[in-house]
Protein backbone atom coordinates (compact mmCIF):
# COMPACT_ATOMS: atom_id res chain seq x y z
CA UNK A 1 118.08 132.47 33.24
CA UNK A 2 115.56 129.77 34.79
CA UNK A 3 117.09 126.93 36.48
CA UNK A 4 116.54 123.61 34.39
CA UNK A 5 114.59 122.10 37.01
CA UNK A 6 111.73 125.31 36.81
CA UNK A 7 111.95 124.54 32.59
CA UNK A 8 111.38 121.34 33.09
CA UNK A 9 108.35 121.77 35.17
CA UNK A 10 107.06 124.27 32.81
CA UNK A 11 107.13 121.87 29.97
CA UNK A 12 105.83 118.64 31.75
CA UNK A 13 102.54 121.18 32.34
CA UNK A 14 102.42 122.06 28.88
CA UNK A 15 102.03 118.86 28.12
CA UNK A 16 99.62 117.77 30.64
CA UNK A 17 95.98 117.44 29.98
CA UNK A 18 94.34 121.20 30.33
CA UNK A 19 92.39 121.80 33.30
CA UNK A 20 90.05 124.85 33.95
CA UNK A 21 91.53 127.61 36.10
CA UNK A 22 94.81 125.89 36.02
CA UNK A 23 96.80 128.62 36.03
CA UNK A 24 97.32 132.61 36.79
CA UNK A 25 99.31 135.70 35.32
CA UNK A 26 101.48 137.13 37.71
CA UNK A 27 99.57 140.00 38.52
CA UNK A 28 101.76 141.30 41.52
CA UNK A 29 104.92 141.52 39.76
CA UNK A 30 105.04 144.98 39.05
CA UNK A 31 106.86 145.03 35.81
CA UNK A 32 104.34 143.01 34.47
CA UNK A 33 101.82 144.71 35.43
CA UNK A 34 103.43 147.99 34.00
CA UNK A 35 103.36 145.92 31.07
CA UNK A 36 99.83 144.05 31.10
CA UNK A 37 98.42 148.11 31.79
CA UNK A 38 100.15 149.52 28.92
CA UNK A 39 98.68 147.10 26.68
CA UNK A 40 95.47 146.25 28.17
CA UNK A 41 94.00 149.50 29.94
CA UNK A 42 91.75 150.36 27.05
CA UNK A 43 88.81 148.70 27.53
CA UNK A 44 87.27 150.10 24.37
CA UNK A 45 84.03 151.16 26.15
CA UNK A 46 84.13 155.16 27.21
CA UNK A 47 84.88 155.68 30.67
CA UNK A 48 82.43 158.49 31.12
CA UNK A 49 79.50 155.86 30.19
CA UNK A 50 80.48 153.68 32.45
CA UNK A 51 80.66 156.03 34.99
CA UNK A 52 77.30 157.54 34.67
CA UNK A 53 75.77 154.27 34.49
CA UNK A 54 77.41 153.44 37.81
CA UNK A 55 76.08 156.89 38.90
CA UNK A 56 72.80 156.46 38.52
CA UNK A 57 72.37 153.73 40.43
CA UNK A 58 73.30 156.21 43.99
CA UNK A 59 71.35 158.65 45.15
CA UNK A 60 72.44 161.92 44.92
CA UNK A 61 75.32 163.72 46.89
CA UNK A 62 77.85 162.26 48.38
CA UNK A 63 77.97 158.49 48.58
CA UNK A 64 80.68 155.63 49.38
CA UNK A 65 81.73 153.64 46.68
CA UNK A 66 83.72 150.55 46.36
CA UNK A 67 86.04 149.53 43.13
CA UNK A 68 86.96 146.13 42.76
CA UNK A 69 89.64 145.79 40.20
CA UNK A 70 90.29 149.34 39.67
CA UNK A 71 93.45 148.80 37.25
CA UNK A 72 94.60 152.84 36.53
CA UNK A 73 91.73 154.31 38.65
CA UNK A 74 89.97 155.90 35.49
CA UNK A 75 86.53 154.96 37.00
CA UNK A 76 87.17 155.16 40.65
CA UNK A 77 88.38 159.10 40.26
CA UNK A 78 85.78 159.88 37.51
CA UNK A 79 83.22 159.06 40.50
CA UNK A 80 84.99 160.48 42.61
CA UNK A 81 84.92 164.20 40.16
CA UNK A 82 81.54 163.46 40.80
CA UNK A 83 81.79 163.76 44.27
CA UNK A 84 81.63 160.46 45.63
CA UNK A 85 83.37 158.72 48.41
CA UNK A 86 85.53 156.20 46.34
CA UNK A 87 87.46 153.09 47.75
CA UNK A 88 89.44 151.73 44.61
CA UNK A 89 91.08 147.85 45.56
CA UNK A 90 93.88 146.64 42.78
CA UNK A 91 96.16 144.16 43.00
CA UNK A 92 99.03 145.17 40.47
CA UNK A 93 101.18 147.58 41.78
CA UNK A 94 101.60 149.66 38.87
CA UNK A 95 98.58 150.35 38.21
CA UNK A 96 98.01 151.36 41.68
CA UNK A 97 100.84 153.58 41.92
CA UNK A 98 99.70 155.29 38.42
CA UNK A 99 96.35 155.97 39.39
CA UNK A 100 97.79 157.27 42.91
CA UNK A 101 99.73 160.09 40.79
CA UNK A 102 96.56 160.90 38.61
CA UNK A 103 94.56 161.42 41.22
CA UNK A 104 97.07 163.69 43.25
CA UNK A 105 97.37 165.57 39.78
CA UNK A 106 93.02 165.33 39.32
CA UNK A 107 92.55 166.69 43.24
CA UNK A 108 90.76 163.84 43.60
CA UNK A 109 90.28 162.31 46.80
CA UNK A 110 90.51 158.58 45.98
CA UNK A 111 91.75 155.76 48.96
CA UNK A 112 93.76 153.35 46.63
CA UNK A 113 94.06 149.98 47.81
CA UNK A 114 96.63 147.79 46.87
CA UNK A 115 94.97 144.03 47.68
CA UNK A 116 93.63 140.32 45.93
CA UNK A 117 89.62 141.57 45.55
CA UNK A 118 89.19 138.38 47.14
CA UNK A 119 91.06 138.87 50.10
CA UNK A 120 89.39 142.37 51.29
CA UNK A 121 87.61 142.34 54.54
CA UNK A 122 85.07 146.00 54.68
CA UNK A 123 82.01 145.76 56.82
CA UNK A 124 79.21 147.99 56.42
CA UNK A 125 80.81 150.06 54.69
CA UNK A 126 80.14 151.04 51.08
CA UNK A 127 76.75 152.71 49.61
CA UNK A 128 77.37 150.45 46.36
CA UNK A 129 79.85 148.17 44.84
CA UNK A 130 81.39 147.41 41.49
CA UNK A 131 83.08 145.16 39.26
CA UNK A 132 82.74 145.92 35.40
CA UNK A 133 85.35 145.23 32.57
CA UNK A 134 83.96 141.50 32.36
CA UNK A 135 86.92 140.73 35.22
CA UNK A 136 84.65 138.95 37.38
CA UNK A 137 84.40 136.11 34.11
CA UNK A 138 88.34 135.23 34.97
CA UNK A 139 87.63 134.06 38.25
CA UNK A 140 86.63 130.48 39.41
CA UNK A 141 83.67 129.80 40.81
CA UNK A 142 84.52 129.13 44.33
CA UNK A 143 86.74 132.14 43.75
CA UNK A 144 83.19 134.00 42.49
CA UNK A 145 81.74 132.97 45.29
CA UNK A 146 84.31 134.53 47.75
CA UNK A 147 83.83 137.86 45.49
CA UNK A 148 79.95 138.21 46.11
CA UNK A 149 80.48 137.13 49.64
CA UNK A 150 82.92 139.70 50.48
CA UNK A 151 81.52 142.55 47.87
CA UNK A 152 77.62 141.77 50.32
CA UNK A 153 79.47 142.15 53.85
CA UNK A 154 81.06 145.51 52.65
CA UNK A 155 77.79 146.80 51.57
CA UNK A 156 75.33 148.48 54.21
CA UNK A 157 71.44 147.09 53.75
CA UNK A 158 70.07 147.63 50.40
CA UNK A 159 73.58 148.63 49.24
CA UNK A 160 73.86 148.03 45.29
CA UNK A 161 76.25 145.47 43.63
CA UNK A 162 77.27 145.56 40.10
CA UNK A 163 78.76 143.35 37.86
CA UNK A 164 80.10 143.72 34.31
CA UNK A 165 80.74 139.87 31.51
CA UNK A 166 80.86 140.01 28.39
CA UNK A 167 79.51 137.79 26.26
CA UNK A 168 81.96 134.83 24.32
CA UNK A 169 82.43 135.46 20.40
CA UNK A 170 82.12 132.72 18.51
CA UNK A 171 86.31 132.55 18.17
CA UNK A 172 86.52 132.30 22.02
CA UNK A 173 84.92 129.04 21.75
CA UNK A 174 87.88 127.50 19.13
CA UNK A 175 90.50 124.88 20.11
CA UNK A 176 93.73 126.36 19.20
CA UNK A 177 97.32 126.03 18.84
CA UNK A 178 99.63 128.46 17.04
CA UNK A 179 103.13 130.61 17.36
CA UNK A 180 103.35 134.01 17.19
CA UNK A 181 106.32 136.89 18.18
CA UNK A 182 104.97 139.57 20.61
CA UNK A 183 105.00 143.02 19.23
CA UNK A 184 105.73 144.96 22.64
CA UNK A 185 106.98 142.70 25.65
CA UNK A 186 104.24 141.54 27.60
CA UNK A 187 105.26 138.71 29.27
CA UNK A 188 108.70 139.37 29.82
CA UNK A 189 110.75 142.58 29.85
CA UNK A 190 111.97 142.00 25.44
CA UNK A 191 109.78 140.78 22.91
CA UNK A 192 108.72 137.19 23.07
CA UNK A 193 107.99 133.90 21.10
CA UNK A 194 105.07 132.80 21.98
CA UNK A 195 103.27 129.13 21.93
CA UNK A 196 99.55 129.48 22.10
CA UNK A 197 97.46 126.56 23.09
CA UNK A 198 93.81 127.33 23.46
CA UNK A 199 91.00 125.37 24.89
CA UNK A 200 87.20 125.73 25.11
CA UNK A 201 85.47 123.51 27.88
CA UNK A 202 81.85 123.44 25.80
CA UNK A 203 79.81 122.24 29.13
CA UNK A 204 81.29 124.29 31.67
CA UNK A 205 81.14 127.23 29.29
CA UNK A 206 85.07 128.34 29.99
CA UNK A 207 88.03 129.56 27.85
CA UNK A 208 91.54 128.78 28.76
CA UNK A 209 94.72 130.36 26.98
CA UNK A 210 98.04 128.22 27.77
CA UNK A 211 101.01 130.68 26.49
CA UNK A 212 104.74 129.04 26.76
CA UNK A 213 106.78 132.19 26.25
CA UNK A 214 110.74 132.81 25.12
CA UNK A 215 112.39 136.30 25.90
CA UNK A 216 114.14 136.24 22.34
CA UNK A 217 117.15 138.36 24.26
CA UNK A 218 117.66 136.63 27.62
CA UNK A 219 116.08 133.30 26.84
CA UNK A 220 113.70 133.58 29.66
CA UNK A 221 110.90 131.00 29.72
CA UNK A 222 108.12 130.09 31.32
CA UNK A 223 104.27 128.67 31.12
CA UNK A 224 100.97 131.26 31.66
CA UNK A 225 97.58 130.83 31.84
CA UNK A 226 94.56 132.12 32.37
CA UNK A 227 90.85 130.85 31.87
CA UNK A 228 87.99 132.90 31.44
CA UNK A 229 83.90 131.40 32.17
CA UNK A 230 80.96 132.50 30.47
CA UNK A 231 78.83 132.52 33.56
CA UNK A 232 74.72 132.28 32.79
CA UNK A 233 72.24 133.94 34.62
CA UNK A 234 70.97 131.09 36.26
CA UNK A 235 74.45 130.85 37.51
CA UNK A 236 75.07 134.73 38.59
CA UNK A 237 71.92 134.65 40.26
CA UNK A 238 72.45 131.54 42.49
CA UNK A 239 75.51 133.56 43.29
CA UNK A 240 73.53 136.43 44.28
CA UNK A 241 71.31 134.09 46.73
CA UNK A 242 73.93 133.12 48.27
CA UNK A 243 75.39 136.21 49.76
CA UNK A 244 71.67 137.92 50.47
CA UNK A 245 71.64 139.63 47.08
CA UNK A 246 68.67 140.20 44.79
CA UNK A 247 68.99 140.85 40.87
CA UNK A 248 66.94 143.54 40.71
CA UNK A 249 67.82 144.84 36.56
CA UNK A 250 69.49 143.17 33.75
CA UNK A 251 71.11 145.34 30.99
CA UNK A 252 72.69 144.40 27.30
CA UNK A 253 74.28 148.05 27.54
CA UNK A 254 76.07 150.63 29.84
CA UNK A 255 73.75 152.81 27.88
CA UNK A 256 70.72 150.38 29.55
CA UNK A 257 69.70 148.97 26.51
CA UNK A 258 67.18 145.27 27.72
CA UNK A 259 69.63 142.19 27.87
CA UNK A 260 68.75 140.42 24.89
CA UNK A 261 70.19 137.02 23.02
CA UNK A 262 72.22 139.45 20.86
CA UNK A 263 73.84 141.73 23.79
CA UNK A 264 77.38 141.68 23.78
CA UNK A 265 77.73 142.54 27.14
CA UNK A 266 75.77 141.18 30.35
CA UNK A 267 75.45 144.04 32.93
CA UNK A 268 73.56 142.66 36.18
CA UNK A 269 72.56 144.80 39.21
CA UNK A 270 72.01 143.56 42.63
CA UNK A 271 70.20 144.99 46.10
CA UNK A 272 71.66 143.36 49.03
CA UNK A 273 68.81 141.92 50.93
């Protein structure tokens, strides 16, 4: 059980005024993310569009590929069936070690990378690059910046970047506060009771979820977070400018449908310049 001293620091930042980004889940625990996969890994778009929209963006044959993100792999070895050269960079280590297996099952020659997307370090080497699944949204903006910084050195000249957000609902821009009892554990290895707080920052266009969380067996507590930023296009490009990218199509669709008002989904690809 937590000390009193850790409880007590959990609740004084419960009660403290929210702040953007003021938190994290602890994505390199690995029973959590056993747990955050098993719940979460259905993205609800099918992989094989995804995949062929990222394929068409490569010229054919063989080319290297880079997967920020990758979670179970379903993308980075569904290129790779394709026959590309696929680099796959996740931090949790189950997922990681699941799509390891299913790709030694598949045949498919996939290098998994267990590693922070922001702490990666390729040169030159990578044909195109990806981020889809609207992860990019949960990361600050200096943290953003470090993404399309690192995601242009890896890329050779011309190399292609592309990057997945969806678009906020009108209930991810509520203030909120409610209770509720997990149905499978998520946060902690039994069921929990969960206190939701959550915020919407109208100017800065960002969603945070506060979550105080009770293991109803082993009393278990403890504070999570995580914030989530509608970024605009004015905003993704200035981001592209920045590390020598150019936006060279905007889609509302993985099927390529024009980027409209009524999109759901903002799909942006860059040229490294």
């Amino acid at each position: 059980m937590k000390n009193n001293s850790t409880v007590k620091k959990d609740l004084i930042n419960l009660l403290r005024t929210p702040v953007p980004f003021e938190m994290d889940l602890p994505w390199k625990d690995y029973a959590f993310s056993r747990r955050f996969y098993d719940i979460i890994h259905d993205w609800g778009t099918p992989t094989e569009l995804e995949v062929n929209f990222i394929d068409s963006f490569v010229k054919s044959g063989k080319n290297r590929l880079l997967d920020l993100t990758s979670g179970g792999g379903r993308h980075a070895l569904g290129l790779a069936e394709l026959g590309h050269q696929v680099t796959a960079v996740e931090i949790g280590g189950y997922p990681i070690k699941y799509a390891r297996e299913l790709g030694q099952k598949k045949g498919c020659k996939v290098r998994f990378v267990q590693s922070d997307v922001r702490e990666i370090k390729f040169k030159n080497e990578f044909d195109l690059v990806y981020l889809i699944c609207g992860q990019l949204g949960h990361f600050s903006p200096e943290d953003v910046a470090i993404i399309f910084k690192n995601s242009s050195l890896a890329l050779i000249n011309s190399g292609m970047f592309i990057i997945h957000l969806p678009v906020f609902q009108p209930t991810d821009k509520e203030n909120v506060t409610l209770w509720y009892q997990e149905k499978r554990p998520f946060y902690f290895s039994n069921p929990s009771i969960v206190h939701r707080e959550q915020y919407y920052f109208h100017d800065q266009r960002i969603k945070l979820i506060r979550d105080f969380a009770v293991d109803t067996v082993s009393r278990k507590n403890r504070l999570f977070g995580v914030s989530e930023k509608n970024y605009n296009l004015e905003e993704i490009e200035d981001f592209g400018r920045q590390s020598h990218f150019e936006l060279i199509h905007k889609y509302g669709s993985y099927s390529k449908d024009p980027l409209t008002k009524s999109s759901t989904d903002n799909i942006y690809v860059f040229a490294k310049t």
